[in-house]
Structure formats: C-alpha cells, structure tokens
Protein backbone atom coordinates (compact mmCIF):
# COMPACT_ATOMS: atom_id res chain seq x y z
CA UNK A 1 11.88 21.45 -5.40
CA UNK A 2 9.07 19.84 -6.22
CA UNK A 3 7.59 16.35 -5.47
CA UNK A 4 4.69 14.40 -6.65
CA UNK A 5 4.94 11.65 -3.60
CA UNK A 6 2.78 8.15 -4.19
CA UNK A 7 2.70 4.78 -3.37
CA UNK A 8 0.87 1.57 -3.58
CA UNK A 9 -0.69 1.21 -6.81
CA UNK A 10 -1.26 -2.34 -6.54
CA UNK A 11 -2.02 -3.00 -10.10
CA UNK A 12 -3.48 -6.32 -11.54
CA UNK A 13 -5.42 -6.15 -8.26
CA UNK A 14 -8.35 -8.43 -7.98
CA UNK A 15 -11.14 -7.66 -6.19
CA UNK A 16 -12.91 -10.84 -5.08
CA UNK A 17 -12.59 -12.02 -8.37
CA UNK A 18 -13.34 -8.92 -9.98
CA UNK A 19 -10.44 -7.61 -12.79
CA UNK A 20 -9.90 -3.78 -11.94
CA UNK A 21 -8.67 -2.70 -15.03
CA UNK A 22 -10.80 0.32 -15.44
CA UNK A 23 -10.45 1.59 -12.21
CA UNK A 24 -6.53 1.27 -12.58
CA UNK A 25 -6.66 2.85 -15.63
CA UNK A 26 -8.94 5.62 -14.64
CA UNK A 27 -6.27 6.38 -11.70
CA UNK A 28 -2.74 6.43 -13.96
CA UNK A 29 -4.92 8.59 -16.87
CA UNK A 30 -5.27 10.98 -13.79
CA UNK A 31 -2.16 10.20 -12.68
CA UNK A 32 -0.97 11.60 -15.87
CA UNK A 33 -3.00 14.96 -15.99
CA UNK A 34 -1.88 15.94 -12.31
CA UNK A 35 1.69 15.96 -13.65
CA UNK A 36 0.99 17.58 -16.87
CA UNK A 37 -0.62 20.62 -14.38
CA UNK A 38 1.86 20.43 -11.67
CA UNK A 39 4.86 20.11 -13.69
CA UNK A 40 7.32 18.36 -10.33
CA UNK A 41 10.83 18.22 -10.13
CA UNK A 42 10.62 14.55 -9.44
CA UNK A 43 8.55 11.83 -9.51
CA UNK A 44 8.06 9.28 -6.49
CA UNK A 45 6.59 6.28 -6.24
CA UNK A 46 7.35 4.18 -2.87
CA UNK A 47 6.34 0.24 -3.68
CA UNK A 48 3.90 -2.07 -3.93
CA UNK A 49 4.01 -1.02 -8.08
CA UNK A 50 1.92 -4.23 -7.97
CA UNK A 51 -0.30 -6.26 -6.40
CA UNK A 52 1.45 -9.83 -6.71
CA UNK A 53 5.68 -10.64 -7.16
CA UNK A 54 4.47 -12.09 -10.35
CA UNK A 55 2.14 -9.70 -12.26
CA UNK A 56 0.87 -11.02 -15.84
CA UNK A 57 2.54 -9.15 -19.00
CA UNK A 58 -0.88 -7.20 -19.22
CA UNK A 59 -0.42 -5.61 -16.42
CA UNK A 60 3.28 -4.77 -17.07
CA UNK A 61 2.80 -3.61 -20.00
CA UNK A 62 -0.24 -1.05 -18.21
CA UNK A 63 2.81 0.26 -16.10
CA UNK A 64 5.23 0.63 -18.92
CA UNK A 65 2.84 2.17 -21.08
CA UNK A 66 2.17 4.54 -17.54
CA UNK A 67 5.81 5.25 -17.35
CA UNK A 68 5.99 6.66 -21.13
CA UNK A 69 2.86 8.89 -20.62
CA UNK A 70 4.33 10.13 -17.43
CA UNK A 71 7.64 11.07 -19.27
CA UNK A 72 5.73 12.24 -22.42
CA UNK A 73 3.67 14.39 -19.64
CA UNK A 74 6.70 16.04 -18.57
CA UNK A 75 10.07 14.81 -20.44
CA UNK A 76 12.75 16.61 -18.02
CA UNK A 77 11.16 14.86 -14.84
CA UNK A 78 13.20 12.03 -13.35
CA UNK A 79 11.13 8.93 -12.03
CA UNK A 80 11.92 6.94 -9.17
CA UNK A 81 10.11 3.62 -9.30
CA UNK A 82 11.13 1.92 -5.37
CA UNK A 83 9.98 -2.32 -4.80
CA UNK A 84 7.46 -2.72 -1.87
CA UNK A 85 6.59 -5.62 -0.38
CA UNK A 86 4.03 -6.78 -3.05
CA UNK A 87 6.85 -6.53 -5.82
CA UNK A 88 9.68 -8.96 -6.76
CA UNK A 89 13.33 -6.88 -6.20
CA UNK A 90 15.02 -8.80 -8.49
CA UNK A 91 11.91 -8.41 -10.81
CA UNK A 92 12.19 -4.87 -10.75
CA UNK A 93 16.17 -4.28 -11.25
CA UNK A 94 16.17 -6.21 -14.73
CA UNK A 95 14.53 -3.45 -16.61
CA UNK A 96 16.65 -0.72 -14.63
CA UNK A 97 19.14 0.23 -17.60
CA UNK A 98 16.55 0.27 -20.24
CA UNK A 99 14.51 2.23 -18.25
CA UNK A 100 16.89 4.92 -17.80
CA UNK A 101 16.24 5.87 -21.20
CA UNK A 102 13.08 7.46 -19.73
CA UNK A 103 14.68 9.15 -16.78
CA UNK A 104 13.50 6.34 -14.49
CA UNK A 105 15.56 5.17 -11.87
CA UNK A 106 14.12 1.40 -10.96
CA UNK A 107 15.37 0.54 -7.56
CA UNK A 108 14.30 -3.10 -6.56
CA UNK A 109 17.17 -4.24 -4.01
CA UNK A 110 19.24 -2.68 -1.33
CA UNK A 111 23.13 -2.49 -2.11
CA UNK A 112 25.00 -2.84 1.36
CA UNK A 113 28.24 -2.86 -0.43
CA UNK A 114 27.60 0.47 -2.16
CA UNK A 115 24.75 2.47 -0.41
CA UNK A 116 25.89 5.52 -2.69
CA UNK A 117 24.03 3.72 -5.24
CA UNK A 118 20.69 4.64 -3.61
CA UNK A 119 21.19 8.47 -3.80
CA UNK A 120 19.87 9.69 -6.91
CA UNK A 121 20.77 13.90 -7.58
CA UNK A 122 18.06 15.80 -9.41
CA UNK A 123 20.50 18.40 -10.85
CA UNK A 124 19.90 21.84 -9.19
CA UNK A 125 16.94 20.58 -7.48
CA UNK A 126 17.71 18.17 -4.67
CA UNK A 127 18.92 14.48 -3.86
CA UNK A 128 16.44 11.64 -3.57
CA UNK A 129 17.92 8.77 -1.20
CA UNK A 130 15.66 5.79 -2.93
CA UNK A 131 15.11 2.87 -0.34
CA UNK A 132 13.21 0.10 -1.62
CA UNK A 133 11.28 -2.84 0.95
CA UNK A 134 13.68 -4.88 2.70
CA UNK A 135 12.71 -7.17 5.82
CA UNK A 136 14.34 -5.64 8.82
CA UNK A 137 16.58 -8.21 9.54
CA UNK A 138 18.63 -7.87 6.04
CA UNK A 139 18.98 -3.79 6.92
CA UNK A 140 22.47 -3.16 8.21
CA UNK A 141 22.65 -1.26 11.45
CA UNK A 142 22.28 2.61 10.85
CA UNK A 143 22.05 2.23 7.06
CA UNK A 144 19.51 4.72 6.89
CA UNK A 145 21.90 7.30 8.86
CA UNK A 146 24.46 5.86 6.43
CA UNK A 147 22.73 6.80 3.57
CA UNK A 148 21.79 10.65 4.75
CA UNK A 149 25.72 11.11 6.09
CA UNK A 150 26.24 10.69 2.46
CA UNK A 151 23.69 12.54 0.54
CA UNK A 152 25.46 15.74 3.12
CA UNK A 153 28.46 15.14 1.63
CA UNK A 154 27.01 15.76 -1.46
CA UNK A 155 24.88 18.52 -0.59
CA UNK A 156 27.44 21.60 -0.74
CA UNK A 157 24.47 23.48 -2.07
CA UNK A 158 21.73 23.47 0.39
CA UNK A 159 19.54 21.49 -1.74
CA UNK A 160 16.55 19.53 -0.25
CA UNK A 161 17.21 15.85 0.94
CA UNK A 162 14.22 13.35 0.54
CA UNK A 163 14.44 9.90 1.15
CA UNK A 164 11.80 7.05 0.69
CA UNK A 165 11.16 3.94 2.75
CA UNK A 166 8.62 1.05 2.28
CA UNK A 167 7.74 0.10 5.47
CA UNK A 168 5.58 0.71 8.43
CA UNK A 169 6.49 3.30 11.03
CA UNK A 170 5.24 2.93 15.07
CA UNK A 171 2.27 5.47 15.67
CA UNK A 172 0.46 5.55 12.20
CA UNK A 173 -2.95 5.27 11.35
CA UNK A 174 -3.45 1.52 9.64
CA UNK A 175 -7.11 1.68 9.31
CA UNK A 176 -8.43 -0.25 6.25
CA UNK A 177 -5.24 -2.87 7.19
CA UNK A 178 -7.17 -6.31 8.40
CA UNK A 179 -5.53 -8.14 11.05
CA UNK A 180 -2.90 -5.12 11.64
CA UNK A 181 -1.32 -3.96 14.99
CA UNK A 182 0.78 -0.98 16.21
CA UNK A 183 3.51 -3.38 15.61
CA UNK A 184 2.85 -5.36 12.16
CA UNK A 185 1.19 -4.27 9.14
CA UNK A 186 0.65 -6.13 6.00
CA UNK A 187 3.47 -8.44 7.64
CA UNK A 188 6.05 -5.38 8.10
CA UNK A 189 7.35 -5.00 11.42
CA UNK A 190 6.97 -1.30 12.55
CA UNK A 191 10.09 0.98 12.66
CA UNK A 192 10.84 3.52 15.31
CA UNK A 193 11.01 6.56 13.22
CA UNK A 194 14.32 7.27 14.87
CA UNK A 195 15.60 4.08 13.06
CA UNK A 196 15.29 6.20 9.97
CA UNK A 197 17.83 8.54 10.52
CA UNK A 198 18.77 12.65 10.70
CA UNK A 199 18.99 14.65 7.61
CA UNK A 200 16.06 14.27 5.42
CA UNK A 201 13.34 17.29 4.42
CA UNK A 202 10.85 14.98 3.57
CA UNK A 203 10.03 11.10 4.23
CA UNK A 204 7.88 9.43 1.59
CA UNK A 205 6.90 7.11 2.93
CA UNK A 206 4.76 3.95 1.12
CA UNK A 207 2.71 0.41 2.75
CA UNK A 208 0.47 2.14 5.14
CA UNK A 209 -2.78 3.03 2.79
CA UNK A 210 -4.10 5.98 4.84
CA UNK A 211 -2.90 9.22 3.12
CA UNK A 212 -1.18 10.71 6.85
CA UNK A 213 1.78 12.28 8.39
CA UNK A 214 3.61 10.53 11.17
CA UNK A 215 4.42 13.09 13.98
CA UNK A 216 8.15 13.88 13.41
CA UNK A 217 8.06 17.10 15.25
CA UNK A 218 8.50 18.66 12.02
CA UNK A 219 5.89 17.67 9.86
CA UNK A 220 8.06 16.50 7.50
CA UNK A 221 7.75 12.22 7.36
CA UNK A 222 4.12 11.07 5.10
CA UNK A 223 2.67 8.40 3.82
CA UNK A 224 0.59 9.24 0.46
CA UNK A 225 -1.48 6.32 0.55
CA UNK A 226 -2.85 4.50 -2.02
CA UNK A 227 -4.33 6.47 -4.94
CA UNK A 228 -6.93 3.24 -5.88
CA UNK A 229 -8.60 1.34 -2.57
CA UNK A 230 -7.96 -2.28 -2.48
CA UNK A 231 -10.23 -3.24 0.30
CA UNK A 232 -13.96 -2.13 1.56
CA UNK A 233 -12.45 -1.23 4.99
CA UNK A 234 -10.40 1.83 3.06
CA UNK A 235 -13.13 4.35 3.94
CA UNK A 236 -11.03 7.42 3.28
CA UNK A 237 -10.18 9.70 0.62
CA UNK A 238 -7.82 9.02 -1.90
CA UNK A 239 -5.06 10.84 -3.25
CA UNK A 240 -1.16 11.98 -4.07
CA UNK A 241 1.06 14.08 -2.49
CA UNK A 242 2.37 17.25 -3.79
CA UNK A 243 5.56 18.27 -1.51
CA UNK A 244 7.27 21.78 -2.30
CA UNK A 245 10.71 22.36 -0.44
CA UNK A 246 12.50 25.48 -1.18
CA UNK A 247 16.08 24.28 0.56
CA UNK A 248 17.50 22.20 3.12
CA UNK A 249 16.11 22.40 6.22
CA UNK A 250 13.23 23.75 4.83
CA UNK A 251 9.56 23.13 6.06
CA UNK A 252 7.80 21.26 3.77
CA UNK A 253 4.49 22.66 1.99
CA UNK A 254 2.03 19.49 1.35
CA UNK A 255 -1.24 19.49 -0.35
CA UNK A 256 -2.89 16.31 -1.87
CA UNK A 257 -4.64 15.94 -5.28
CA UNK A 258 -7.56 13.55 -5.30
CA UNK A 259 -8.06 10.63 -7.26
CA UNK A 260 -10.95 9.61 -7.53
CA UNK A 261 -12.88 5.78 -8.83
CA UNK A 262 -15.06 4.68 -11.27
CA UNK A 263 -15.99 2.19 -9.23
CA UNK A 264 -16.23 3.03 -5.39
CA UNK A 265 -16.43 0.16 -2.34
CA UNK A 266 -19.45 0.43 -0.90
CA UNK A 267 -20.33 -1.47 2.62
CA UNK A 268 -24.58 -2.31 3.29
CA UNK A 269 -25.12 -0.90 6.06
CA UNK A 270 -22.65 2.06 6.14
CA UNK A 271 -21.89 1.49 9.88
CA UNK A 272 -21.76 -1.91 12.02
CA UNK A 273 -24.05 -4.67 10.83
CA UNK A 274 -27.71 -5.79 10.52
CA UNK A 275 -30.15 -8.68 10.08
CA UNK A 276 -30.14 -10.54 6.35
CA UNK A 277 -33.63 -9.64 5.77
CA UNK A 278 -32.85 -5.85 6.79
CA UNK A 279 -29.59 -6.51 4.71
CA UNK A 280 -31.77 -7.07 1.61
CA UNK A 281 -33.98 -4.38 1.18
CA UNK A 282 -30.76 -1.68 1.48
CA UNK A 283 -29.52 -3.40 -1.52
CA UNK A 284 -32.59 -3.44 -3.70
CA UNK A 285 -32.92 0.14 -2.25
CA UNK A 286 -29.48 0.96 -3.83
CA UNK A 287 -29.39 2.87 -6.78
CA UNK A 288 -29.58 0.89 -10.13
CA UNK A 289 -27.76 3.83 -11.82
CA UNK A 290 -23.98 4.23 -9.33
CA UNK A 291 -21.64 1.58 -10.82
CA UNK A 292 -19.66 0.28 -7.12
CA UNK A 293 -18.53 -2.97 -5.60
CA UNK A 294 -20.86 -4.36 -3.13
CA UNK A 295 -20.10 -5.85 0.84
CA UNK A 296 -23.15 -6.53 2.88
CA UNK A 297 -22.19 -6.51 6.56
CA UNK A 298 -24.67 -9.47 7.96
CA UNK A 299 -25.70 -9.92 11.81
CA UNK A 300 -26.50 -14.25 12.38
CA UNK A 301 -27.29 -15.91 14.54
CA UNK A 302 -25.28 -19.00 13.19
CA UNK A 303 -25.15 -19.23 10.22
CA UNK A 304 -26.32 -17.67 6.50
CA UNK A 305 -28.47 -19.38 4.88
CA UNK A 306 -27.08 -21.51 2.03
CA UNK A 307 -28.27 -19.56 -1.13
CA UNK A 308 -27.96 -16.01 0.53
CA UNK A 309 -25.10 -15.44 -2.00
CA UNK A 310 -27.48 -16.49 -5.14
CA UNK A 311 -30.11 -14.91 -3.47
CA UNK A 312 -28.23 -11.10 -3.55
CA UNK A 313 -26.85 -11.49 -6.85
CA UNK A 314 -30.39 -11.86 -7.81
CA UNK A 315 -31.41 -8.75 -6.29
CA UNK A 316 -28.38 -7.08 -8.12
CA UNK A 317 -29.76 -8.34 -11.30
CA UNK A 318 -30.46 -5.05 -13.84
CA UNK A 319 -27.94 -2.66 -11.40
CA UNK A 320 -24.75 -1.30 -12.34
CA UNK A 321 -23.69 -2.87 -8.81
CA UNK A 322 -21.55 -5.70 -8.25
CA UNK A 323 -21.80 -7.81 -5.39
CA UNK A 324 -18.30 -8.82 -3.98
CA UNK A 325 -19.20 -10.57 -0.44
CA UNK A 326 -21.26 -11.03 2.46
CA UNK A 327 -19.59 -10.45 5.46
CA UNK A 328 -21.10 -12.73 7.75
CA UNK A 329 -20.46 -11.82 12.10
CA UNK A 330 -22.32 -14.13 14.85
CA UNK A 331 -24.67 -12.38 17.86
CA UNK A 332 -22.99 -11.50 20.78
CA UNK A 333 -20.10 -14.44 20.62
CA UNK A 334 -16.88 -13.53 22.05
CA UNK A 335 -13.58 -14.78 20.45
CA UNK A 336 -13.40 -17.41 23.07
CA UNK A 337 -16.87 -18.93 23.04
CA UNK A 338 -15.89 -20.00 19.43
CA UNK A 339 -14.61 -23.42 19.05
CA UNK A 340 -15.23 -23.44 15.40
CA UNK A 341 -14.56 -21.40 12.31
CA UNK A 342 -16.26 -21.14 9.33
CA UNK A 343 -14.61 -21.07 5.64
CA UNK A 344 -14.72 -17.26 5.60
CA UNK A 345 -13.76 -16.99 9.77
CA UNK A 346 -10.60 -19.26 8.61
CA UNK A 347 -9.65 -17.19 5.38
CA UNK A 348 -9.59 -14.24 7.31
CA UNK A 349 -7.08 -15.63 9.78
CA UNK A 350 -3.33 -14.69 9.86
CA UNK A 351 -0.62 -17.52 9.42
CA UNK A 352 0.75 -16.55 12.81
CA UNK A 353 -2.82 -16.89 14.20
CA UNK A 354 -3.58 -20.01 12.79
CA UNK A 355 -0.20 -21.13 13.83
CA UNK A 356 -0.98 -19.81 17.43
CA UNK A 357 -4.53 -21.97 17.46
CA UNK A 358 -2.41 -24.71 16.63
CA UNK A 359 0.28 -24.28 19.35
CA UNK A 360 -2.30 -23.85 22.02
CA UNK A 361 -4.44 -26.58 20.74
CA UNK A 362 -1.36 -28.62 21.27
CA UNK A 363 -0.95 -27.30 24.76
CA UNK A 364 2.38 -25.30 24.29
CA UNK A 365 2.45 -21.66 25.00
CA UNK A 366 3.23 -19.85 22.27
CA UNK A 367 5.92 -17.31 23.64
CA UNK A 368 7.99 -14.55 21.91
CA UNK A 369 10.48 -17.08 20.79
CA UNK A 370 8.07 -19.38 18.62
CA UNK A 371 6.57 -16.47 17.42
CA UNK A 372 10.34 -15.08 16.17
CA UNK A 373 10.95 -18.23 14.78
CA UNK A 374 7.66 -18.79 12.92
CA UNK A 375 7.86 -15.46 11.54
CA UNK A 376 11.34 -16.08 9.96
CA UNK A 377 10.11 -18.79 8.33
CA UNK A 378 7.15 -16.56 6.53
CA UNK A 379 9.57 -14.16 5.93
CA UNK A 380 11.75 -17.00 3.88
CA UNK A 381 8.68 -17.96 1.86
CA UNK A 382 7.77 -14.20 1.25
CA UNK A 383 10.93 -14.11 -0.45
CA UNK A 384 10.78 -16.68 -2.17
CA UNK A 385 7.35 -15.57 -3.31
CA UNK A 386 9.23 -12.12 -4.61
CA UNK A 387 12.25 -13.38 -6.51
C-alpha cells in the first residue's frame, strides 16, 4: 500500500496582509504532479485544509478545483480530506456525499455513536481509520483503541492499518510554533502517544508543521508538515510524505517529496538580531532579482523610530522583495524588567498570557484551576469560531 501523507495546507492564508495565492497554487500544481508520478493507493490529508473556519468561495473553489485535478491525476485513488483545527467540522461534512462522486471521503466531525463510520477500506489495499480535530475533552475514553479493535475485525487479510489524528503528540519538534510548549501547540493540548492506541502501521499525523517522526519505537507515527510555510520562524524544508507498507505489521518505508515556494520567508539577519542601521544595509544588499517575503529582526534600545516601516519599504522600492515586518526586541531586558508592552509585544501575546498578566495584576495567583477554566472558555469560542 501506498500513501501520499500531508497536512496543513492552510489555504487563503494571509501573510501580513499579503494574499498567497501564487504560492498556494504553485504547491497544489505540484501537489498534482507528485501523484501523477507516484501513482498512491490513497490519498491523505490530516486538517487544517484551511487557514480560517470561514474561508471565502475563492478559496473553496481553489480546493475543489485541487480535488478534481487530484482525481483526474489518478482516477482509482480514494481521498481522505480530515478537519483540523483551522477548519469548520460541520463546514466540511456538508459537501461529504457530493464529494464521494470523486472518491473523497470528507470527514469533518467525530461520530461517538458509530465510530465504524471513521474506518474507510481501500479495497485490497488497506483500511484508513480517518480521525478528524476534536478538543480532548469531547474524545470518549479509549476511542482511538476503539476505533483500531475495529478496523482488526475487519482486517482478515493482513492488510495495512493507518489511522490519522489532528493533534499534537508529547515529545515533537514544534519549532516555527510561536508561543508553543511541550504541552500546547497552536492551542492543542499534547497527547501521550499511548492515548492513541495499538494496531496501526502508520500514524499520519497533521498540526505540528515540522515534517518529523515521533519516537514510537517503531518508526511508524509522522507528522508531514506543512507543504507551504505560514510563518518566518518555519526555517525547514518543506514537503509530503510518501509511506509504502507491504502488510500488517509491516515496517513502514518513508521518503518525502519536496515542495518547494515561489516566494520563500526570508529573516534580515539570518541568525539573532542587529542594530536598525546594520538592519538596513542587509536589505538594500539583498538581491533585487529573488522574489521573498521580508522580516528584519531589529536590536533597540527602546524603541524604533517612527517611520522605520516607511523608511524599509523605501529601500525595497525597484526589488522583487516584499517587506512583511520588523521585528522589533529591546537590549538586554528580561521579561520581568518590562512593565509595558508595545502594540506588537501585546499582539504577540497568548489569551492565556494576557489573561495571566491580568490575574496577577489583580493580585490572585493564577493556579491550575483558573487556567482549566479559562481555557474551556477559549475552547467554547474556538468552536463557535468553527461551526
């Protein structure tokens, strides 16, 4: 069996105010030629199909025009199309019959009722156990076990099992994640990978944006990563997964196919941070040929001046660059020496942090219990966000 495994496509992403259309593009036209060469069993893509719960009809009509080109690529290859995070669930189920037309099975919403619903049998090739987002509190107890018990009942022929999961798993790598920990990502509370179950040949995984493997002492559980970077911080290549399982209990064979950007992120300096003057002359310096998107990484002493931003876009003026932001960081200031924030300092904040500055301010400790609580209240206005 064999697997093209990706995640995270985030389209109708904005880059500080920047429409990525090409770049998006560029990615699902390659998208397209990988499967026409590869020619896989089945076709996975793990959430976050988009970049907001409510994505304009231009950009869903860029993924349905994907999905035809993908089944035009290779007409016998099923799709399955999970919700992350990013997407609405109920948003994705309403095109789910239509789109079986196509071979695409659309899975926005878990069914507790009737998990069998989830396990989707590529016919002489394998079973794919399709798990879309779902906050960690609305997951039944051992639903994931649930769901494998069931695919073996299935399995009378030794075919591979692979299961998918949006979420974030303890021990991976969340670089290019701001304001993540080992135990929330992007909001997602981290699972213990032994939360996930017994059974499965492969995990693909989607969230984490880091093409990896999670050590499973089988080298079986992955996270593609996201073929398109949606942040400066993403300084790592880009790519999908191609997973090759021969039967159950199989090792799986993994090897990635890059994807690469018209437009690449590019951070002035490349490492740490320097004076605005200093700042400057790297970006006249950089080439006015190399199309990219543009974050100067500024040492102050207190503050930019006011027309620094006016001041680079001139400089830009006649490149192929674009500048995106100035990423402003005071002189040897430690978190707590700072009383203030600036605009950008603020933006950059968490809603449990700022709700944490506010607790203290207010002379209340802010234990493990607020923090519970505050966090199912985000989680209610996520949803709510999503439907």
């Amino acid at each position: 069996m064999k697997i093209l495994h990706t995640s995270d496509w985030h389209l109708g992403h904005v880059l500080y105010g920047y429409d990525r259309t090409e770049e998006q593009q560029s990615m699902l036209d390659q998208m397209v030629g990988i499967v026409r060469d590869e020619k896989p069993d089945v076709f996975i893509l793990a959430g976050d199909v988009f970049d907001t719960a409510q994505p304009s009809a231009a950009v869903q009509t860029m993924l349905a025009k994907m999905i035809v080109a993908l089944h035009d690529a290779h007409p016998t290859m099923p799709i399955v199309m999970t919700a992350g995070n990013h997407d609405s669930g109920s948003r994705h189920e309403i095109f789910r019959t239509p789109w079986q037309a196509l071979n695409v099975y659309a899975v926005g919403q878990l069914n507790k009722e009737h998990p069998e619903t989830h396990i989707i049998g590529i016919p002489g090739k394998g079973h794919v156990i399709a798990v879309p987002y779902a906050n960690e509190r609305n997951i039944p107890a051992g639903f994931f076990q649930t769901l494998l018990d069931k695919a073996a009942e299935r399995n009378t022929n030794g075919l591979p099992v692979i299961m998918t999961a949006h979420t974030t798993v303890k021990g991976c790598d969340y670089a290019g994640h701001e304001h993540a920990t080992e135990y929330v990502v992007g909001g997602i509370d981290s699972f213990d990978l032994e939360q996930m179950g017994q059974g499965y040949d492969y995990l693909a995984l989607g969230h984490i944006h880091k093409p990896q493997f999670i050590h499973s002492g089988d080298h079986n559980v992955r996270y593609s990563g996201t073929p398109v970077p949606t942040g400066f911080d993403e300084q790592y290549g880009h790519s999908v997964s191609i997973v090759e399982i021969n039967r159950h209990g199989d090792m799986p064979v993994v090897s990635e196919r890059d994807i690469t950007t018209p437009h690449p992120l590019v951070t002035l300096p490349i490492q740490g941070f320097a004076a605005w003057e200093e700042t400057k002359e790297l970006l006249r310096n950089y080439p006015d040929d190399i199309p990219a998107y543009i974050r100067l990484n500024v040492e102050i002493d207190d503050f930019l001046p006011v027309d620094a931003k006016a001041e680079a876009v001139k400089i830009t003026e006649g490149k192929q660059c674009r500048l995106c932001h100035i990423n402003a960081k005071r002189k040897n200031v430690t978190t707590d020496e700072v009383r203030t924030m600036t605009i950008q300092e603020f933006q950059e904040q968490q809603p449990i942090d700022i709700a944490r500055h506010y607790v203290e301010y207010k002379g209340i400790t802010f234990d493990g219990k607020l923090q519970e609580t505050f966090k199912q209240a985000e989680e209610l206005v996520n949803a709510d966000n999503r439907q």
